[in-house]
Structures are given as structure tokens and as C-alpha cells.
C-alpha atoms as a PDB file:
ATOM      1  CA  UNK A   1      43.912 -13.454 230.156  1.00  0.00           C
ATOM      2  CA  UNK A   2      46.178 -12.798 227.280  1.00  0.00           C
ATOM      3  CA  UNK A   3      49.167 -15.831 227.014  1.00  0.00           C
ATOM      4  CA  UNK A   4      52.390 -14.782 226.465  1.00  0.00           C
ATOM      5  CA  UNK A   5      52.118 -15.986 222.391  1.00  0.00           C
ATOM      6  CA  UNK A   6      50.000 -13.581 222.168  1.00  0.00           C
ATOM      7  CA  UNK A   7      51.145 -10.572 223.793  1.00  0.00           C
ATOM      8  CA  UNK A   8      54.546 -11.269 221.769  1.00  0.00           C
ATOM      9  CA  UNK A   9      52.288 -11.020 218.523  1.00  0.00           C
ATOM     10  CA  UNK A  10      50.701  -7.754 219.576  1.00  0.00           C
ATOM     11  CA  UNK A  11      54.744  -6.104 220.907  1.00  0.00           C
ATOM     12  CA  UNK A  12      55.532  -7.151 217.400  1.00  0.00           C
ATOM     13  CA  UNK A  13      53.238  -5.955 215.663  1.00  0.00           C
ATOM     14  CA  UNK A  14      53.476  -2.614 217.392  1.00  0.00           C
ATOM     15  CA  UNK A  15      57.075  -2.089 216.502  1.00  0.00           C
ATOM     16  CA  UNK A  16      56.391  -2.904 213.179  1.00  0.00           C
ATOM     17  CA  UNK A  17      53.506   0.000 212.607  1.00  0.00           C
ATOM     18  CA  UNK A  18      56.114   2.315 214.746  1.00  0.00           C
ATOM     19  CA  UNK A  19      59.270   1.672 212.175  1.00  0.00           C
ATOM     20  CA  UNK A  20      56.950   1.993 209.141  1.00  0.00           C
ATOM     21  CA  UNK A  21      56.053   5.666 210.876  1.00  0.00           C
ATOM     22  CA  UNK A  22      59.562   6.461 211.525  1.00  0.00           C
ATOM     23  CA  UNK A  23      60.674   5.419 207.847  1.00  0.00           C
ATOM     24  CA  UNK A  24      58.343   7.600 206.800  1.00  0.00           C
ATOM     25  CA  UNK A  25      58.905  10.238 208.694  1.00  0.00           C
ATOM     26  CA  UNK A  26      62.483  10.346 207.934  1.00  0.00           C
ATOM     27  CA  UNK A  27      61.838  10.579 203.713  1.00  0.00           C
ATOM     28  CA  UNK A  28      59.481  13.511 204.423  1.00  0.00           C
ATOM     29  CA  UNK A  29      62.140  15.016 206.225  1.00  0.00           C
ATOM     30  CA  UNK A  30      64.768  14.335 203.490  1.00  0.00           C
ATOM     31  CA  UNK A  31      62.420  15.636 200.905  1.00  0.00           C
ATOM     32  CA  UNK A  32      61.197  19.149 202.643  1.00  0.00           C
ATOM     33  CA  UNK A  33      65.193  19.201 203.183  1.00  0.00           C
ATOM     34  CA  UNK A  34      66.114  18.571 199.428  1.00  0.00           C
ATOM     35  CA  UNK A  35      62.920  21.410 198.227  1.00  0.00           C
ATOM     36  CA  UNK A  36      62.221  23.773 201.071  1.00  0.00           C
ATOM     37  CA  UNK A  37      59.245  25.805 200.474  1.00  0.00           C
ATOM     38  CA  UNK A  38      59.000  29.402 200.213  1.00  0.00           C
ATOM     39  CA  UNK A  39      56.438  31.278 202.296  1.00  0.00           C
ATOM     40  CA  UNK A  40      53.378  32.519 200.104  1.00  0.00           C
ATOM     41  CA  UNK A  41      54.335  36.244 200.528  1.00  0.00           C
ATOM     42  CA  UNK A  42      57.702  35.764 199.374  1.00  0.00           C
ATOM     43  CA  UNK A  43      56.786  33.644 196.478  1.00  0.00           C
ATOM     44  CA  UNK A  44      53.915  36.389 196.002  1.00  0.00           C
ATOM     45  CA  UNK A  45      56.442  38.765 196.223  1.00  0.00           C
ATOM     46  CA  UNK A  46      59.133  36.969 193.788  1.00  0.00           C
ATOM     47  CA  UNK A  47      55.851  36.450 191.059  1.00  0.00           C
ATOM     48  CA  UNK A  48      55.710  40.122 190.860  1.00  0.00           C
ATOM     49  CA  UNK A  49      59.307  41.135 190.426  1.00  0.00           C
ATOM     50  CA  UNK A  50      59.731  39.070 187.317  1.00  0.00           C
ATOM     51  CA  UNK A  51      56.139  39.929 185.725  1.00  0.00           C
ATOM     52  CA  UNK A  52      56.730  43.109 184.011  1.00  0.00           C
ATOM     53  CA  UNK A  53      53.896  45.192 182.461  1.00  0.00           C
ATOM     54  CA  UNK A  54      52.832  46.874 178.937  1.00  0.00           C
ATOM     55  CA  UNK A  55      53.413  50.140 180.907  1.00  0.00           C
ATOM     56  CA  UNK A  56      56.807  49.594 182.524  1.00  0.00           C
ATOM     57  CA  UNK A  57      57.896  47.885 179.220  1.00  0.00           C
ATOM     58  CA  UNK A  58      56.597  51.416 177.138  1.00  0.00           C
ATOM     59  CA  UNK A  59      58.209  53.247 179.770  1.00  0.00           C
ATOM     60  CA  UNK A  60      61.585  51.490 179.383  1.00  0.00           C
ATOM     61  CA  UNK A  61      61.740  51.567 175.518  1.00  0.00           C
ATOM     62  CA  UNK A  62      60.872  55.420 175.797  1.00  0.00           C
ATOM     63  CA  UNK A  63      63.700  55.779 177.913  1.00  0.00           C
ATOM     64  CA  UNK A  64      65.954  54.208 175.779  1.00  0.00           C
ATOM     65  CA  UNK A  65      64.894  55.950 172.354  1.00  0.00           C
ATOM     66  CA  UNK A  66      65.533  59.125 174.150  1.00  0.00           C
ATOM     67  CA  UNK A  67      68.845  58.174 175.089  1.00  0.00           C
ATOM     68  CA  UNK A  68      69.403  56.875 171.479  1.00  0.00           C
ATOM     69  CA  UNK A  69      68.277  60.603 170.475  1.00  0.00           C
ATOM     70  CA  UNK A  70      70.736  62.440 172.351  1.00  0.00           C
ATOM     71  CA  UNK A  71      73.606  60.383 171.796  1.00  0.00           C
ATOM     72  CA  UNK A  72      73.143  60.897 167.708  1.00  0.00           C
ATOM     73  CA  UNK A  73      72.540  64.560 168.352  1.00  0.00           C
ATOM     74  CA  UNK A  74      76.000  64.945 170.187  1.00  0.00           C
ATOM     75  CA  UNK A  75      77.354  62.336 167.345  1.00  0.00           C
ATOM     76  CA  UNK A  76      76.153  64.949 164.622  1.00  0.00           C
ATOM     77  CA  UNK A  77      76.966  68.156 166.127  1.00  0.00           C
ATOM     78  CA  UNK A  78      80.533  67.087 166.663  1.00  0.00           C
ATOM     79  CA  UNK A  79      80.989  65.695 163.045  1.00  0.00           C
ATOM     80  CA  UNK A  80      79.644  69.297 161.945  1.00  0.00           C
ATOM     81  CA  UNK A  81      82.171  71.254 164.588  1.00  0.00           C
ATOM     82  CA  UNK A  82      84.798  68.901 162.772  1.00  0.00           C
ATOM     83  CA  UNK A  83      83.741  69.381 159.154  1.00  0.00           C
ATOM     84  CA  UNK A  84      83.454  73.200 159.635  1.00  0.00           C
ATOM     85  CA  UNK A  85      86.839  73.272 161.486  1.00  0.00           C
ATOM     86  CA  UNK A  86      88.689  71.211 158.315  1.00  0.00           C
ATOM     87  CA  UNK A  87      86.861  74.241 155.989  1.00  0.00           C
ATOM     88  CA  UNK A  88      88.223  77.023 157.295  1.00  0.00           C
ATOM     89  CA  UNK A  89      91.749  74.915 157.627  1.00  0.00           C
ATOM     90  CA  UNK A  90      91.743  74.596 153.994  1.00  0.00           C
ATOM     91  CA  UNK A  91      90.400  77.725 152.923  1.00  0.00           C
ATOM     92  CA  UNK A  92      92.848  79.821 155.141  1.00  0.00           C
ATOM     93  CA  UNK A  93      96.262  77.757 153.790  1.00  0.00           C
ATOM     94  CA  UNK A  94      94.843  77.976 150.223  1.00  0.00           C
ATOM     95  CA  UNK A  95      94.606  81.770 150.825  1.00  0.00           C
ATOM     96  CA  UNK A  96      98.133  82.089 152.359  1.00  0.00           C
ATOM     97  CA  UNK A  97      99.606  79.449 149.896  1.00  0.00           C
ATOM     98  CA  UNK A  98      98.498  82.065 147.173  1.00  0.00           C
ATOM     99  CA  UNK A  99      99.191  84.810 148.595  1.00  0.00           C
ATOM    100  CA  UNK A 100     102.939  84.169 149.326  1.00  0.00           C
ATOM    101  CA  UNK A 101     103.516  82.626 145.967  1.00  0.00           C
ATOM    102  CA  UNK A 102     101.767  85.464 144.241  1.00  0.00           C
ATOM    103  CA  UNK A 103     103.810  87.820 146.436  1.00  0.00           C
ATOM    104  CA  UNK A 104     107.249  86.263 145.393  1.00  0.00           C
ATOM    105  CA  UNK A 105     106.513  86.495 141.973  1.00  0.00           C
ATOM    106  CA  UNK A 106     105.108  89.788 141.484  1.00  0.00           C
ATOM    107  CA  UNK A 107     108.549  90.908 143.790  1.00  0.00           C
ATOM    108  CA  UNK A 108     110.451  89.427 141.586  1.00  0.00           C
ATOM    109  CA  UNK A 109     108.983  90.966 137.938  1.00  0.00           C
ATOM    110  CA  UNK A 110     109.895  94.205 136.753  1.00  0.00           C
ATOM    111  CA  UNK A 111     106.828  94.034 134.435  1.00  0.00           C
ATOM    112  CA  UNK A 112     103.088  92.695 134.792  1.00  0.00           C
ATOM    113  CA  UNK A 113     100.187  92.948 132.011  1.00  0.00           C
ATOM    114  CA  UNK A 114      96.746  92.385 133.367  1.00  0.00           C
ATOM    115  CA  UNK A 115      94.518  91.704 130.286  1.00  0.00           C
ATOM    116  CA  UNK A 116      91.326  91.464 132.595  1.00  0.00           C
ATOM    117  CA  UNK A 117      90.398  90.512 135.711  1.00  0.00           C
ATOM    118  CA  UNK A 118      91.085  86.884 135.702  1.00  0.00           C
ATOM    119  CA  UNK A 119      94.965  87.003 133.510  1.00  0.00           C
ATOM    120  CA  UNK A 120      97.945  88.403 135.023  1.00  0.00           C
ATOM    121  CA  UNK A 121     101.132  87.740 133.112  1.00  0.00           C
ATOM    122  CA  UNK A 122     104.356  88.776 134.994  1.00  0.00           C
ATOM    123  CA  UNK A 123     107.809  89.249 133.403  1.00  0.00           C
ATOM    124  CA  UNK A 124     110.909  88.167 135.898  1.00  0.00           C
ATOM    125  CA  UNK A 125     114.181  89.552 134.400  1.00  0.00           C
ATOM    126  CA  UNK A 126     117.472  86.974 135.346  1.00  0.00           C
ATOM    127  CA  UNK A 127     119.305  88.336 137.825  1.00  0.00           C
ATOM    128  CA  UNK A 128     122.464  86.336 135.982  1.00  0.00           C
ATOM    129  CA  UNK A 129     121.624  88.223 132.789  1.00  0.00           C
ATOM    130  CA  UNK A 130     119.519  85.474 130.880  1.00  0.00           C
ATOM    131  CA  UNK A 131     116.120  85.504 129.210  1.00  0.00           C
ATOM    132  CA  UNK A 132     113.758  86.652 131.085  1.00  0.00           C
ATOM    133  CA  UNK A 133     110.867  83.993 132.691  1.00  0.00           C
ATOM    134  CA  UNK A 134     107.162  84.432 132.228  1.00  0.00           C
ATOM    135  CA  UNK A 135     104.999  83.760 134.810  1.00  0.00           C
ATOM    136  CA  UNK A 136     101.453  83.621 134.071  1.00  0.00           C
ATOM    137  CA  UNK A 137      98.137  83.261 136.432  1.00  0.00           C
ATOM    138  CA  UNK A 138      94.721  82.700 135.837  1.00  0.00           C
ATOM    139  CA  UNK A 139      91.283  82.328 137.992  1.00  0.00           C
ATOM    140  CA  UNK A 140      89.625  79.633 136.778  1.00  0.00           C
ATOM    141  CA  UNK A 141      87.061  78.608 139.522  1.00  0.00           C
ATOM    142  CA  UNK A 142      87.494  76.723 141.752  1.00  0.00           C
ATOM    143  CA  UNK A 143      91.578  76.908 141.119  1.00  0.00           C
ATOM    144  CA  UNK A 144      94.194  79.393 140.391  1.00  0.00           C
ATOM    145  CA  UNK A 145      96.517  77.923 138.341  1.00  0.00           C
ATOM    146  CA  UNK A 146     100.127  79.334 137.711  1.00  0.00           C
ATOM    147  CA  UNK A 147     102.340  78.592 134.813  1.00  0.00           C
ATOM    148  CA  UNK A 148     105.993  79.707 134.606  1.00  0.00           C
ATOM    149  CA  UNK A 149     106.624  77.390 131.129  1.00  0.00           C
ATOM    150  CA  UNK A 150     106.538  73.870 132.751  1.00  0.00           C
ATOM    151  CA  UNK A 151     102.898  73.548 132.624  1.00  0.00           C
ATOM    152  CA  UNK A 152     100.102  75.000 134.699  1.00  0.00           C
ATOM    153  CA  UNK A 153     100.162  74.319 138.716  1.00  0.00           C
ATOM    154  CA  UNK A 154      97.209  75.014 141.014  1.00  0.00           C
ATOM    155  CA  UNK A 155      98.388  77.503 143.985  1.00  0.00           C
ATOM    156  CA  UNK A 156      94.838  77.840 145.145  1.00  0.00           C
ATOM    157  CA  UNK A 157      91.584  75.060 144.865  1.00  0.00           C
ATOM    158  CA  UNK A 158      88.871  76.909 146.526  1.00  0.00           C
ATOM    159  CA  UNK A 159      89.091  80.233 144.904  1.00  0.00           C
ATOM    160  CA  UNK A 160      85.482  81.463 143.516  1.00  0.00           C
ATOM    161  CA  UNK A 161      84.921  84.003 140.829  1.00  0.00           C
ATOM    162  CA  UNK A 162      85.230  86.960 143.244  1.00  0.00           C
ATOM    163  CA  UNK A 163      89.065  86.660 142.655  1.00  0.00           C
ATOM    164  CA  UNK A 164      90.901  89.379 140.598  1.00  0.00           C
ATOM    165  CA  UNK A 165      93.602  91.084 139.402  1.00  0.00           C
ATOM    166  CA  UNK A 166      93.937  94.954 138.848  1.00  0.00           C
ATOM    167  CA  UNK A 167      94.571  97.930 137.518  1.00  0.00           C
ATOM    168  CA  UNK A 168      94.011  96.434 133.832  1.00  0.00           C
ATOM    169  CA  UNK A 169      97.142  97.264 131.347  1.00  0.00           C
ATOM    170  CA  UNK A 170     100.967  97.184 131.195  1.00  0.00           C
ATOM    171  CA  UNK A 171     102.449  98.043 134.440  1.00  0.00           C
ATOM    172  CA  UNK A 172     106.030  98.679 135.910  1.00  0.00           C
ATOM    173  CA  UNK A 173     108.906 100.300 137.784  1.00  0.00           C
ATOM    174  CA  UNK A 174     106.841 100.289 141.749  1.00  0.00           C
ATOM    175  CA  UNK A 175     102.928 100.216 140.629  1.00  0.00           C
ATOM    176  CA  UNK A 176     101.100  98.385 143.122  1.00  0.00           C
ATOM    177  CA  UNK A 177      99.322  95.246 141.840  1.00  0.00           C
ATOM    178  CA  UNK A 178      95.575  94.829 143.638  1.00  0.00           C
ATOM    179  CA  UNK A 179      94.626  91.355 144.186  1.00  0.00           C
ATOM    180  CA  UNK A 180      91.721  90.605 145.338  1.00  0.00           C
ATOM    181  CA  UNK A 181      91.438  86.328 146.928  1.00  0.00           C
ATOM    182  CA  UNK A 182      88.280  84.536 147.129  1.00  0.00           C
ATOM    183  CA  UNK A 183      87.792  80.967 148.624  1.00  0.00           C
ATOM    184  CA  UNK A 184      84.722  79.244 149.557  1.00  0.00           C
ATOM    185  CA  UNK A 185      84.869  75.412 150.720  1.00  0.00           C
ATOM    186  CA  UNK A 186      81.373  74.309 152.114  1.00  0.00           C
ATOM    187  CA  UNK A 187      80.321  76.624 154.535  1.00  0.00           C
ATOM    188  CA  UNK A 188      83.461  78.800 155.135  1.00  0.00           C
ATOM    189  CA  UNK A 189      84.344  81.654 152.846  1.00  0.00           C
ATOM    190  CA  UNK A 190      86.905  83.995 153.357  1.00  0.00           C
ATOM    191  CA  UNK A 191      88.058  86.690 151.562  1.00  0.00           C
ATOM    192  CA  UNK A 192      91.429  88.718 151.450  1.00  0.00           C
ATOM    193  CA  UNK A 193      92.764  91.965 149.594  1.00  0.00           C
ATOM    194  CA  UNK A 194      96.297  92.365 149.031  1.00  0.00           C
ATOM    195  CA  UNK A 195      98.830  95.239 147.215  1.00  0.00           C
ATOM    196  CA  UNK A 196     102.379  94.396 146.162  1.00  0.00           C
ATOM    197  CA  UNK A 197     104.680  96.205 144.130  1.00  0.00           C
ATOM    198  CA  UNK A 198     107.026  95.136 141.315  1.00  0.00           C
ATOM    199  CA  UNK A 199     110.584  95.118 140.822  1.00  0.00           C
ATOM    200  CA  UNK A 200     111.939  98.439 140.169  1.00  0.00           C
ATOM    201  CA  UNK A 201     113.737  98.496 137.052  1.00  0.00           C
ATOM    202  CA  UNK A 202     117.763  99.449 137.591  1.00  0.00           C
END
């Protein structure tokens, strides 16, 4: 028979082993609670998602270079649309700029001498009764410049050497003056052929 000292040592002893379980018992609780783990196929799962291969990665940049490609095909066409569009702008007003200044002066000369091809000297008579002005052009490529005595001024900037005057020689009273107007700026060229008549003498 066990005396009571000694069955108070055993109790004891068991409630000691039975905290030391629960203490631990409670930290590996606290510690699965602070890093829960993952089940193996969705950590499996999760490996493969962020591992990328040669392929996909060749695959990717492919994609990409292609994009590149036809974004700096659209870039260039457009800046070509553009740069052809401000051409034919500029050629067109130089042609009408020349055309209507050539226009009023040959309306208002009573005489017009056309040494050659590229000279066309125009005499405008004062309507007031003064000297007469002198208004000469000349094709020199790329410009037409006009002079009326205060220096020379460039009407036109694109004009090539396809520009001319005629009929050669003295003209007046209503001969027709041909002018033929070249312009070229890059890739736009145009080209215009115009008649106007002189003053008629009173």
C-alpha cells in the first residue's frame, strides 16, 4: 500500500508532465497560427507561375519587337503623309503667288521685251503722267526674282528651269504673254501655263 506522501508525489508529478504538454501545445498552436502552411499542390502550383521559361521569355520579347515594328511603321508613314502634304502646300502658293503678281504686272504694262526665255522686262506707263516704271523678272532656279528698281524680290522659291517666258522680242498693244511655271519641292512638282495680255496703249 501506497501512503498518502506518496500518492501526493505521484498527483504532482502528473500535473506537472500535463502543464509542460499543454505549454507546449499552446506555442505550436501560436506558431502554425503566426506561418500557416500551404498545401503542396498549391505551393507546387505557385512555384510554377513565377518560373518562367527560355521559350515563354523568346515568345514575349518577339511579341514586343513586333509591336515596336508597327508602331514605327505608322510613326513613319504619317511623317511622310505630312511632309508630302507641306510640299504640295508650298509649291501650289508659290505657283499662285507668281502667278497673280506676274498677272498684275503684265496688266498693267503697255510694253514687254522678252530677251530669252528666262528675262522678261515690262514697261508700266503712270497713270498720273510720270516716268514710266520698269519691272523686270528673271528665272533663276530655284527662285524667280522680280525687280521694279528697289532691288530684286523672290515671288517664287521652288521654280525649276522648266519656267519661261515667250514669244521672244518687243511686244505691245494686246499680245498675249505665254508663261510657262515650274515648281518642284521634294517630291511634288507641279506645273502651270498661263496667257495674259498687256495694256493697250490709248
Amino acid at each position: 500500500m501506497r501512503t498518502t506522501v506518496e500518492c501526493g508525489r505521484i498527483a504532482k508529478s502528473q500535473r506537472l508532465r500535463n502543464s509542460e504538454n499543454t505549454r507546449e501545445c499552446d506555442e505550436s498552436f501560436r506558431h502554425d497560427a503566426a506561418h500557416p502552411r500551404l498545401p503542396k499542390s498549391q505551393e507546387s502550383a505557385d512555384a510554377d507561375l513565377s518560373a518562367f521559361t527560355i521559350i515563354e521569355l523568346l515568345i514575349a520579347s518577339a511579341i514586343v519587337s513586333l509591336v515596336i515594328g508597327l508602331l514605327a511603321s505608322i510613326i513613319i508613314q504619317i511623317y511622310q503623309v505630312t511632309a508630302q502634304a507641306t510640299s504640295r502646300l508650298a509649291v501650289l502658293g508659290d505657283l499662285t503667288l507668281a502667278g497673280e503678281m506676274l498677272g498684275r504686272d503684265i496688266n498693267s504694262a503697255s510694253v514687254a521685251i522678252i530677251a530669252d526665255q528666262s528675262h522678261l522686262t515690262l514697261t508700266q506707263p503712270d497713270p498720273q503722267g510720270g516716268p514710266a516704271r520698269t519691272v523686270v523678272y528673271t528665272v533663276a532656279p530655284p527662285l524667280l526674282l522680280r525687280d521694279d528698281g528697289s532691288g530684286n524680290m523672290a515671288t517664287a522659291r521652288y521654280v525649276t528651269a522648266e519656267t519661261m517666258f515667250s514669244p521672244q522680242g518687243v511686244l505691245t498693244g494686246t499680245r498675249l504673254i505665254g508663261i510657262r511655271l515650274a515648281s518642284d519641292l521634294g517630291n511634288e512638282s507641279q506645273v502651270t501655263t498661263i496667257q495674259l495680255a498687256l495694256r493697250p496703249q490709248p
